[in-house]
PDB file of N, CA and C in Angstrom:
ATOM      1  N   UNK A   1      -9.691 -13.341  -2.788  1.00  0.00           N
ATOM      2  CA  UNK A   1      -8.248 -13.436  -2.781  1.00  0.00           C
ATOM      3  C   UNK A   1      -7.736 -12.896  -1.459  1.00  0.00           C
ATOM      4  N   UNK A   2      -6.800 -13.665  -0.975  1.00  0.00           N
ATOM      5  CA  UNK A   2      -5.701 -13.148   0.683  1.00  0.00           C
ATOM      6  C   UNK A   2      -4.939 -12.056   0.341  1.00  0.00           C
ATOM      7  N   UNK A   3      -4.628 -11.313   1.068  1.00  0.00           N
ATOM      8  CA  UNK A   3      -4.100 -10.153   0.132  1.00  0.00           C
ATOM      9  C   UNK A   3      -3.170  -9.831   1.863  1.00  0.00           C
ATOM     10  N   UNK A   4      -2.013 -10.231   1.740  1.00  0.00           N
ATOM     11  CA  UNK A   4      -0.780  -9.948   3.274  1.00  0.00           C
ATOM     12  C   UNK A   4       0.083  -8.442   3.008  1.00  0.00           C
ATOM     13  N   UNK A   5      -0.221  -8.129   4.163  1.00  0.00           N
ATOM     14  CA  UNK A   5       0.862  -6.727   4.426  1.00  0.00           C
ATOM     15  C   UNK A   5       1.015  -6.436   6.169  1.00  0.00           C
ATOM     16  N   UNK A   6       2.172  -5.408   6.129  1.00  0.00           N
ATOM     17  CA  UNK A   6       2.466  -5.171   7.350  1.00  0.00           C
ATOM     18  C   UNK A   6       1.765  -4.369   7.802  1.00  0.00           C
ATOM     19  N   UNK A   7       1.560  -4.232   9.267  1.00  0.00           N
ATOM     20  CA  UNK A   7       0.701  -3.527   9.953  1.00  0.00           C
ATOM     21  C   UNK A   7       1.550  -2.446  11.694  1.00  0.00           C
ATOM     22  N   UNK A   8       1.829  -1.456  11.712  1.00  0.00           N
ATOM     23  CA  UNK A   8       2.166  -0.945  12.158  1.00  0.00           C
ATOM     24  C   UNK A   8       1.491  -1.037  13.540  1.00  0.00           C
ATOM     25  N   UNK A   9       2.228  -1.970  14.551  1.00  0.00           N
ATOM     26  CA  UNK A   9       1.375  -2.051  15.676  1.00  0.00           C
ATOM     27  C   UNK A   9       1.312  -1.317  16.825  1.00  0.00           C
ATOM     28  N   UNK A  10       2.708  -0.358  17.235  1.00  0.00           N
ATOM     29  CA  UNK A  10       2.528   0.511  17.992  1.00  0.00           C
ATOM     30  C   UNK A  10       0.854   1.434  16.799  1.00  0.00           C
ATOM     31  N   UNK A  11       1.036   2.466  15.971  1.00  0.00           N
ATOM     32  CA  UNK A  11      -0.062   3.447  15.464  1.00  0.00           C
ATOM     33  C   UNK A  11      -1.479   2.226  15.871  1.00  0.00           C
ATOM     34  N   UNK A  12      -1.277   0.978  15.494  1.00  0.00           N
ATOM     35  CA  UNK A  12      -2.559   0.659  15.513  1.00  0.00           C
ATOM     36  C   UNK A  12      -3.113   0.543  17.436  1.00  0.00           C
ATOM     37  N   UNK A  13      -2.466   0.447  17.872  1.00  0.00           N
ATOM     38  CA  UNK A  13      -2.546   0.739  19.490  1.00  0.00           C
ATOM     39  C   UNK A  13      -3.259   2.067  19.715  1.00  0.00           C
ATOM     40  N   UNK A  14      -2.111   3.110  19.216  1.00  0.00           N
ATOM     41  CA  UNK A  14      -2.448   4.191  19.079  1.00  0.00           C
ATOM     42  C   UNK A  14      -3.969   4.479  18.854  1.00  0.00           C
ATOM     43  N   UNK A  15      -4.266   3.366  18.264  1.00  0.00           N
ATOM     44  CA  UNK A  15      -5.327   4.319  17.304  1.00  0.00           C
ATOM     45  C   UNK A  15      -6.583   3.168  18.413  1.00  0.00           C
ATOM     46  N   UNK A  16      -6.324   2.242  19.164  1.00  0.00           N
ATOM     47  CA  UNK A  16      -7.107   1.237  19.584  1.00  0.00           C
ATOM     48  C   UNK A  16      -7.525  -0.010  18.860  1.00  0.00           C
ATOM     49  N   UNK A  17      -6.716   0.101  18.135  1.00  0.00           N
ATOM     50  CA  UNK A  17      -6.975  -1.530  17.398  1.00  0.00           C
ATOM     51  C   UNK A  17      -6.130  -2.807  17.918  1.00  0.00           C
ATOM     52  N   UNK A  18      -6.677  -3.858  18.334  1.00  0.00           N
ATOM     53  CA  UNK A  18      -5.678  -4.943  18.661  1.00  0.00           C
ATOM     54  C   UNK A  18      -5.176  -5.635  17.300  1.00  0.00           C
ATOM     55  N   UNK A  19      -4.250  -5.642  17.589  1.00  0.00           N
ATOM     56  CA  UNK A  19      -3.239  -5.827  16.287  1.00  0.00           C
ATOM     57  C   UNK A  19      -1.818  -7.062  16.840  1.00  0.00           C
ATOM     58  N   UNK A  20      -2.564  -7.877  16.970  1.00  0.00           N
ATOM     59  CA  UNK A  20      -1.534  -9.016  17.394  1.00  0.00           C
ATOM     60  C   UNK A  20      -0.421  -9.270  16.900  1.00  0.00           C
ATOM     61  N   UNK A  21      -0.466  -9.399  15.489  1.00  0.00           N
ATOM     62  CA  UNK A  21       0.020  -9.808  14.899  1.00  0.00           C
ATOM     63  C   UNK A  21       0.893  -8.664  13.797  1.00  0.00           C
ATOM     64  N   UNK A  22       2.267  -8.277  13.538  1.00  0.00           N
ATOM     65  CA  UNK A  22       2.592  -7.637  12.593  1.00  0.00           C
ATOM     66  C   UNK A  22       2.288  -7.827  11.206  1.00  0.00           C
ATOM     67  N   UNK A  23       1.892  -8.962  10.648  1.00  0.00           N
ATOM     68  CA  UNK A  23       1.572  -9.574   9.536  1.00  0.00           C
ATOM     69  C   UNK A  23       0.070  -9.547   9.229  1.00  0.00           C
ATOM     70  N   UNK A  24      -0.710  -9.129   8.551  1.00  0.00           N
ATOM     71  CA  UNK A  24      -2.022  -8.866   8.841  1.00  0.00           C
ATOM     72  C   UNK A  24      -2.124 -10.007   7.092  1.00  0.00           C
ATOM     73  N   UNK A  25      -3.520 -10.181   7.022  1.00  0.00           N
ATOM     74  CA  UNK A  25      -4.550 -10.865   5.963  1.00  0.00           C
ATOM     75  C   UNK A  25      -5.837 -10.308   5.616  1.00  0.00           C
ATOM     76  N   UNK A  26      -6.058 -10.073   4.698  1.00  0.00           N
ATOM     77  CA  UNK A  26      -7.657  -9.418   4.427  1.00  0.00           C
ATOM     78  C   UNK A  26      -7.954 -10.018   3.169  1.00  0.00           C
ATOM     79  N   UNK A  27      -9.465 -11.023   2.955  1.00  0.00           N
ATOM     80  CA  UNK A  27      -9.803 -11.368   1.833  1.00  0.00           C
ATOM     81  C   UNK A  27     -10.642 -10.622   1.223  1.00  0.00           C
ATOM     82  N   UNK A  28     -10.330  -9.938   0.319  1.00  0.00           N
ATOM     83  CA  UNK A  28     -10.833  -9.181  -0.840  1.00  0.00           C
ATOM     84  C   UNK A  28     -11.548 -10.311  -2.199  1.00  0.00           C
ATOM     85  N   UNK A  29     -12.223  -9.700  -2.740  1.00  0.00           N
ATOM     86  CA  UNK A  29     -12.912 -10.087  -4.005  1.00  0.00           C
ATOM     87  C   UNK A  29     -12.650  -9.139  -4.769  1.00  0.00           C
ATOM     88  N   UNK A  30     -11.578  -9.296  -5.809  1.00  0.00           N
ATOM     89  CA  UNK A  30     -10.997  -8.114  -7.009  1.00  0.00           C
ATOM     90  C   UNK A  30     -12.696  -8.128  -7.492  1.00  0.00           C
ATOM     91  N   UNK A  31     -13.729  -8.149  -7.555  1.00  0.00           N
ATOM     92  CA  UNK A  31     -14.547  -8.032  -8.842  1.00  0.00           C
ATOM     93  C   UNK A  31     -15.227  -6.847  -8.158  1.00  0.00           C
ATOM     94  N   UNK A  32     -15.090  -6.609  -6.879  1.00  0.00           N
ATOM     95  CA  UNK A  32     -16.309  -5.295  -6.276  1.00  0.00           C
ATOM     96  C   UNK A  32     -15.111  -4.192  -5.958  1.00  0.00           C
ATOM     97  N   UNK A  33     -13.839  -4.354  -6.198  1.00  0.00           N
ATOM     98  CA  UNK A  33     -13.089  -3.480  -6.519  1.00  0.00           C
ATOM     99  C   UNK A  33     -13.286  -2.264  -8.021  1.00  0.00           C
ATOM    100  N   UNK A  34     -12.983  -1.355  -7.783  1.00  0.00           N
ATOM    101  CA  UNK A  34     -12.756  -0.162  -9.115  1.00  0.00           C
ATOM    102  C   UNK A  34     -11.467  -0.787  -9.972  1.00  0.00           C
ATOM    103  N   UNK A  35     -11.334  -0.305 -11.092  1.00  0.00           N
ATOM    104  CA  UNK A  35     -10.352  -0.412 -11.786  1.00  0.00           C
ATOM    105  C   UNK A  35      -8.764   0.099 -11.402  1.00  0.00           C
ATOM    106  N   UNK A  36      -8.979   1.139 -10.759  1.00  0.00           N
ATOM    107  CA  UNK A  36      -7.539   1.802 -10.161  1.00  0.00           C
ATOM    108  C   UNK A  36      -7.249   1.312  -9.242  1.00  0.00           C
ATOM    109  N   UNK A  37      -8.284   1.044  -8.203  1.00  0.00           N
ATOM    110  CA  UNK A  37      -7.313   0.248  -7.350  1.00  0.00           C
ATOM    111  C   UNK A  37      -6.874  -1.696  -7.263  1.00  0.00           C
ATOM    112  N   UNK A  38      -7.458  -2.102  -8.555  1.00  0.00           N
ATOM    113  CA  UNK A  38      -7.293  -3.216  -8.838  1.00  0.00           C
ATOM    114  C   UNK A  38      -6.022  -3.429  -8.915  1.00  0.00           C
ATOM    115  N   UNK A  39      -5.449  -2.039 -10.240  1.00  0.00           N
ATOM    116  CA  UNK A  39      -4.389  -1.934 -10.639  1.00  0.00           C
ATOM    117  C   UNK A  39      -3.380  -1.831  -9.666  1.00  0.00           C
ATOM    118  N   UNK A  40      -3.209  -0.372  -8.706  1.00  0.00           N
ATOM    119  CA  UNK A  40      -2.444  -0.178  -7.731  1.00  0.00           C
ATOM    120  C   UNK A  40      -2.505  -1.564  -6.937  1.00  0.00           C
ATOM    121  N   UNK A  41      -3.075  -2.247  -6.645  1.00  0.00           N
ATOM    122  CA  UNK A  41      -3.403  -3.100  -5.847  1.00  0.00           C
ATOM    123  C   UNK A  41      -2.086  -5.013  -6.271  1.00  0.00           C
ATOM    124  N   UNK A  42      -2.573  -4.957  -8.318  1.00  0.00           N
ATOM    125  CA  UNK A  42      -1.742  -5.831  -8.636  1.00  0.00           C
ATOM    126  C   UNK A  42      -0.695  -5.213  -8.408  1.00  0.00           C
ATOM    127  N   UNK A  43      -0.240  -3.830  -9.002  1.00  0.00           N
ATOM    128  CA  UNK A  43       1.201  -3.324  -9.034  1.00  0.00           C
ATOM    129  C   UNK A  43       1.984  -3.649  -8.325  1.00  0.00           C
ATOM    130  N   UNK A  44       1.339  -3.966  -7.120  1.00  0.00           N
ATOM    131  CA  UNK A  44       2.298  -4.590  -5.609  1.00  0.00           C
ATOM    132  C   UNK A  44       2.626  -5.791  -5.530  1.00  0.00           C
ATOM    133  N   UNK A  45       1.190  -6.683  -6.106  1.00  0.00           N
ATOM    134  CA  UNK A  45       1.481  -7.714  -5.803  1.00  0.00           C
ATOM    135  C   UNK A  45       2.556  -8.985  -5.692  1.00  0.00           C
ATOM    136  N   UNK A  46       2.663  -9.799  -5.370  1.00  0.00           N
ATOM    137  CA  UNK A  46       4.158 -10.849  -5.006  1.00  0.00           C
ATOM    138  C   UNK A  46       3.639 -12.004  -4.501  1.00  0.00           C
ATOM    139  N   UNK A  47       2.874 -12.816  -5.230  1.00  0.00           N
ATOM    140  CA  UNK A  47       2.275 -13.746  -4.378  1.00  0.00           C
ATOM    141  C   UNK A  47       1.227 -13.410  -3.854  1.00  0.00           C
ATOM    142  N   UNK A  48       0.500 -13.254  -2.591  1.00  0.00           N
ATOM    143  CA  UNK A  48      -0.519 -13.018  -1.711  1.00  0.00           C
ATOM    144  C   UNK A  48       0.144 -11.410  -1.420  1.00  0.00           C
ATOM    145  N   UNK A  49       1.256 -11.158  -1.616  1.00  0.00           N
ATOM    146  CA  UNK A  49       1.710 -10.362  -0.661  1.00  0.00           C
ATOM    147  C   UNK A  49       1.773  -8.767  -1.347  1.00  0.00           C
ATOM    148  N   UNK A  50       1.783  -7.413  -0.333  1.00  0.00           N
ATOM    149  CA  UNK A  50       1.359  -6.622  -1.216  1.00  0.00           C
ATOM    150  C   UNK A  50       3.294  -5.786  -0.640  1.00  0.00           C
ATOM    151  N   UNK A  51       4.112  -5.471  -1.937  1.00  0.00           N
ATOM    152  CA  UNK A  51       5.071  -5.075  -1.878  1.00  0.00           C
ATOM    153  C   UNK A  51       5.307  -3.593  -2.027  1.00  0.00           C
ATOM    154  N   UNK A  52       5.926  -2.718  -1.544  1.00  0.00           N
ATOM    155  CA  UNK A  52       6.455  -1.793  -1.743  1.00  0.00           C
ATOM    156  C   UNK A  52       7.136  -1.433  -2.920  1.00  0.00           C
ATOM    157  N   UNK A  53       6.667  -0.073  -3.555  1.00  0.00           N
ATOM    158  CA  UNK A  53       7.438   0.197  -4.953  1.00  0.00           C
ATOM    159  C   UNK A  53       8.381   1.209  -4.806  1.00  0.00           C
ATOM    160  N   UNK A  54       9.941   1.220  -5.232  1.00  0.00           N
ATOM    161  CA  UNK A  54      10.446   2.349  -5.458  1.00  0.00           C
ATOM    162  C   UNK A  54      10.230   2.950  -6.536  1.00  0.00           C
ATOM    163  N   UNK A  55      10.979   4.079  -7.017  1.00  0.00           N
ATOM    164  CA  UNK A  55      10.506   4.707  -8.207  1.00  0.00           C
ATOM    165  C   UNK A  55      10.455   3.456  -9.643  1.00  0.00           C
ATOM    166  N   UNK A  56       9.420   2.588  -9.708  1.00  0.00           N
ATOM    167  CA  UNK A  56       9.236   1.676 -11.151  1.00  0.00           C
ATOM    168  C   UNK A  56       9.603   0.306 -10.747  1.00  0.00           C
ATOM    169  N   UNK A  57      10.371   0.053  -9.303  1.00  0.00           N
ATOM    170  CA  UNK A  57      11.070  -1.396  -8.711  1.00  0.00           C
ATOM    171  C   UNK A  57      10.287  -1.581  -7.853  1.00  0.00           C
ATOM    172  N   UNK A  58      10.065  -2.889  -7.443  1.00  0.00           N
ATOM    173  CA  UNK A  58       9.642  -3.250  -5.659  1.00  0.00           C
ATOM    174  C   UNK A  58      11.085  -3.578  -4.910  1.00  0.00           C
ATOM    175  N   UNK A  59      10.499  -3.059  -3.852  1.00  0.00           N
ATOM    176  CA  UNK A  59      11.527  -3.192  -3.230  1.00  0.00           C
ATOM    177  C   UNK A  59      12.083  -4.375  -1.817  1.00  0.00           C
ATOM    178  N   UNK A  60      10.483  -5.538  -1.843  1.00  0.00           N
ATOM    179  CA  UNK A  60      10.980  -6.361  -1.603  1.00  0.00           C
ATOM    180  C   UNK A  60      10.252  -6.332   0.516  1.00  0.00           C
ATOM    181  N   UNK A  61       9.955  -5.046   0.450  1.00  0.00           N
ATOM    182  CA  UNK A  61       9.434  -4.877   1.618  1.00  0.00           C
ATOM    183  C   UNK A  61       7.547  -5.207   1.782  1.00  0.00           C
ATOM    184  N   UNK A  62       6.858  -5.550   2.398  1.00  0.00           N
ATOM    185  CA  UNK A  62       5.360  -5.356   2.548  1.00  0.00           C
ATOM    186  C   UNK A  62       4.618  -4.109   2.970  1.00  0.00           C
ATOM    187  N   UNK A  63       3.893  -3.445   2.079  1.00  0.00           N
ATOM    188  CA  UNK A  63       3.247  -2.758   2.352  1.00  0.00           C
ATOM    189  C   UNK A  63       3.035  -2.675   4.035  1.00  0.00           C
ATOM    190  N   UNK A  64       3.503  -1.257   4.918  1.00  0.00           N
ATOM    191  CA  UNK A  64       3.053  -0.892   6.173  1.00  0.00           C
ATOM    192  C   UNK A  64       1.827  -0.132   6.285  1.00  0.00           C
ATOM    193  N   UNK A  65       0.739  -0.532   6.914  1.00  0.00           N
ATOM    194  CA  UNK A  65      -0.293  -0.024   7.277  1.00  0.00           C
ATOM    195  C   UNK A  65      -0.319   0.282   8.173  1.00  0.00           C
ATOM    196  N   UNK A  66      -0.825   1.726   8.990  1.00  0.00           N
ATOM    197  CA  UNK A  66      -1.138   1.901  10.665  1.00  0.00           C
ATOM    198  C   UNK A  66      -1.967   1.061  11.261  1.00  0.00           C
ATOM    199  N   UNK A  67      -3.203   0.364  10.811  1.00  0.00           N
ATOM    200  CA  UNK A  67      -4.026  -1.124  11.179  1.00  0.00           C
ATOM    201  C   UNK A  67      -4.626  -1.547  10.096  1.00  0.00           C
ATOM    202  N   UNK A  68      -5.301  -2.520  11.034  1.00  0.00           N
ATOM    203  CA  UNK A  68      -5.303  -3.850  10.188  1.00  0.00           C
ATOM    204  C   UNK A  68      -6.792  -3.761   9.270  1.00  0.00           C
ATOM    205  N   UNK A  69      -7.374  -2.878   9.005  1.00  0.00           N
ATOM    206  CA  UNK A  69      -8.483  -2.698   8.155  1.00  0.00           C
ATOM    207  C   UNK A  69      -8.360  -2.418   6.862  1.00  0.00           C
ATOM    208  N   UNK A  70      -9.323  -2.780   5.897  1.00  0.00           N
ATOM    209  CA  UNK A  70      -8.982  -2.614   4.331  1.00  0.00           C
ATOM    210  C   UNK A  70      -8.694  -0.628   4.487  1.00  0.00           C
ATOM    211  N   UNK A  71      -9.861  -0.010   5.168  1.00  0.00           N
ATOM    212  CA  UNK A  71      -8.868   1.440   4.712  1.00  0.00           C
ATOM    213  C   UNK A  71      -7.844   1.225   5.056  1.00  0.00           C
ATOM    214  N   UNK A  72      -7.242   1.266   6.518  1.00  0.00           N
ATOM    215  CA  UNK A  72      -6.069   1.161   6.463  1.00  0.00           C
ATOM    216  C   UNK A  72      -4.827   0.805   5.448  1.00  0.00           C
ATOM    217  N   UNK A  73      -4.924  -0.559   4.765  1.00  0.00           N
ATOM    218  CA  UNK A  73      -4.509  -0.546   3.637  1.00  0.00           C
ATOM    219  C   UNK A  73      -4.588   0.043   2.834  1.00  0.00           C
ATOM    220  N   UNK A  74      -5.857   0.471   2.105  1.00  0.00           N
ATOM    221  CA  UNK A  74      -6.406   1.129   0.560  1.00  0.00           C
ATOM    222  C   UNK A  74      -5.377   2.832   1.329  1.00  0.00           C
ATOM    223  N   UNK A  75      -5.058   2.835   2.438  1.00  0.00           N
ATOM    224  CA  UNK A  75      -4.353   4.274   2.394  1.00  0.00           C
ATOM    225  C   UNK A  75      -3.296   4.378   2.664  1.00  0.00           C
ATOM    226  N   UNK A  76      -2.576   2.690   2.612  1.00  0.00           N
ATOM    227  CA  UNK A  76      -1.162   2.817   3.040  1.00  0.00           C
ATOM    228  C   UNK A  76      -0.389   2.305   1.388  1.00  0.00           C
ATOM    229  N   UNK A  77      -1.591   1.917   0.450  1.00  0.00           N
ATOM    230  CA  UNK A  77      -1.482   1.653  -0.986  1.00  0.00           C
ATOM    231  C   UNK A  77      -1.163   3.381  -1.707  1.00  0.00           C
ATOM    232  N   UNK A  78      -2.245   3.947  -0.863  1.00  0.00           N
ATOM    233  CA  UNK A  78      -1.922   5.325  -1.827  1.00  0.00           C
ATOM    234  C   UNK A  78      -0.920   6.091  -1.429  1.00  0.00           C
ATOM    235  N   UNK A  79      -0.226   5.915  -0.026  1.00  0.00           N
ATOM    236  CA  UNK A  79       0.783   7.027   0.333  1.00  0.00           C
ATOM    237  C   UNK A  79       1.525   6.243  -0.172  1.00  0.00           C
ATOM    238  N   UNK A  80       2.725   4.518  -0.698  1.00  0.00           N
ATOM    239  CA  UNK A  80       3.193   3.984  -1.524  1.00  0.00           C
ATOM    240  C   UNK A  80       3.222   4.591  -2.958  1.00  0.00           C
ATOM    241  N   UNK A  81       2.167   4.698  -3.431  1.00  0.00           N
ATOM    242  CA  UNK A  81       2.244   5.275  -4.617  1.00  0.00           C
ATOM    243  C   UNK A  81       2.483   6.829  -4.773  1.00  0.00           C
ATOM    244  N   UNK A  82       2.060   7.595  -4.156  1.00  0.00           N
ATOM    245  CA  UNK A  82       2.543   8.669  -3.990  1.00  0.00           C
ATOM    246  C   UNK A  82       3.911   8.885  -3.563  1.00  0.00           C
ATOM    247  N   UNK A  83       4.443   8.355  -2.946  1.00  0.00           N
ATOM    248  CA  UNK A  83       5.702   8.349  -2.939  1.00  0.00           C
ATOM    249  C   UNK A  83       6.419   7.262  -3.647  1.00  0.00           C
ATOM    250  N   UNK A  84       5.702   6.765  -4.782  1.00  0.00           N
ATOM    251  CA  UNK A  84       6.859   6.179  -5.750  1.00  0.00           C
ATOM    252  C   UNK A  84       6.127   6.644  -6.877  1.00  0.00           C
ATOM    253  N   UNK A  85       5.662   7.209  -7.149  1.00  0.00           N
ATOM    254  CA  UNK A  85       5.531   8.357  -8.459  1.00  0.00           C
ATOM    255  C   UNK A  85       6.446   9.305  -9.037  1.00  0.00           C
ATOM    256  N   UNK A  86       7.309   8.999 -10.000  1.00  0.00           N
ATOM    257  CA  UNK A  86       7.851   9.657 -10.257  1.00  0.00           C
ATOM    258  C   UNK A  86       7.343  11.628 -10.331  1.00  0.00           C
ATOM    259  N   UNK A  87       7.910  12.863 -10.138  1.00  0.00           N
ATOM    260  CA  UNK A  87       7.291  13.859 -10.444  1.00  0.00           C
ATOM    261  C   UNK A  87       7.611  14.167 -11.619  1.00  0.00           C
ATOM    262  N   UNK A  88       6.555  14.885 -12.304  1.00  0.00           N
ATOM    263  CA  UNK A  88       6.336  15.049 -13.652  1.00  0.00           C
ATOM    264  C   UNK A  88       7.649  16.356 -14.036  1.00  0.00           C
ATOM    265  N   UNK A  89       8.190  15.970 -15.072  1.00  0.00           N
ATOM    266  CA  UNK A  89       9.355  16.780 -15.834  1.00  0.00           C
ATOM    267  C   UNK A  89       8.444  18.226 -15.633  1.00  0.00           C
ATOM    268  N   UNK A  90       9.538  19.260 -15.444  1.00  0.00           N
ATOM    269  CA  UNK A  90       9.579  20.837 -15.755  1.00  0.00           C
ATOM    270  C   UNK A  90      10.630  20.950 -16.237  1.00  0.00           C
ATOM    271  N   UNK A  91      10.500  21.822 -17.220  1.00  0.00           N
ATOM    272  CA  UNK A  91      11.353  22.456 -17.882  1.00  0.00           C
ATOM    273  C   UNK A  91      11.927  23.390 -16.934  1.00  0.00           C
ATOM    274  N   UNK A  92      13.009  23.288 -16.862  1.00  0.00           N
ATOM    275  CA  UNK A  92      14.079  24.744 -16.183  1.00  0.00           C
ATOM    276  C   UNK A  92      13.358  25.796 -16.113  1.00  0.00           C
ATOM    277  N   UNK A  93      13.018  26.658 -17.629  1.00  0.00           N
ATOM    278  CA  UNK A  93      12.924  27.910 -17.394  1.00  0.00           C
ATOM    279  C   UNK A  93      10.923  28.134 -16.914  1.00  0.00           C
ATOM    280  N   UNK A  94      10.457  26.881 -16.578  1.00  0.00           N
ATOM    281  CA  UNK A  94       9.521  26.877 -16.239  1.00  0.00           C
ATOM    282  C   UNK A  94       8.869  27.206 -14.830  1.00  0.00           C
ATOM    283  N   UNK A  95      10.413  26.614 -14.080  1.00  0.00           N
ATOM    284  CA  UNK A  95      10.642  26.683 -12.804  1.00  0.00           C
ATOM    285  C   UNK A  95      10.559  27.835 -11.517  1.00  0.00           C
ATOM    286  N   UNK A  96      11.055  28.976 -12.759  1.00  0.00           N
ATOM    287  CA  UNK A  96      11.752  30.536 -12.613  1.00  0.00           C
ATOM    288  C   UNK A  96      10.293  31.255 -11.509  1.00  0.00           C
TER     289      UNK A  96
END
């Protein structure tokens, strides 16, 4: 499967990757994937395309990666989710 997201091309410079293109492609095979990141992975999905979540919404944007490599992605999937994770309820006087 094509799996499209954005790619941050100044960081990927940065980092020495030629990165032509802002729009990057990587074909994956969901079956040598884990289960979690299958999931995180559909959660985004939009077509080919891998979307940004706000807290429970997409928001319509493509996943930004610093380059164009599956880590790159698999770690621009987890700072997405980490920052659309809701944080877990405390109680007030838990807080103290």
């Amino acid at each position: 499967m094509k799996l499209r997201f954005e790619v941050n091309q100044a960081e990927a410079f940065r980092r020495g990757f030629d990165a032509p293109n802002s729009i990057n492609y990587l074909e994956v095979d969901p079956s040598t994937l884990d289960e979690r990141t299958r999931h995180m992975i559909a959660d985004r999905l939009e077509g080919i395309s891998l979307i940004t979540r706000g807290l429970g919404a997409r928001t319509g944007k493509l996943i930004l990666a610093d380059g164009p490599t599956w880590d790159d992605l698999i770690v621009a999937i987890l700072r997405d989710h980490a920052n659309t994770t809701a944080p877990a309820y405390q109680h007030p006087e838990l807080r103290k």
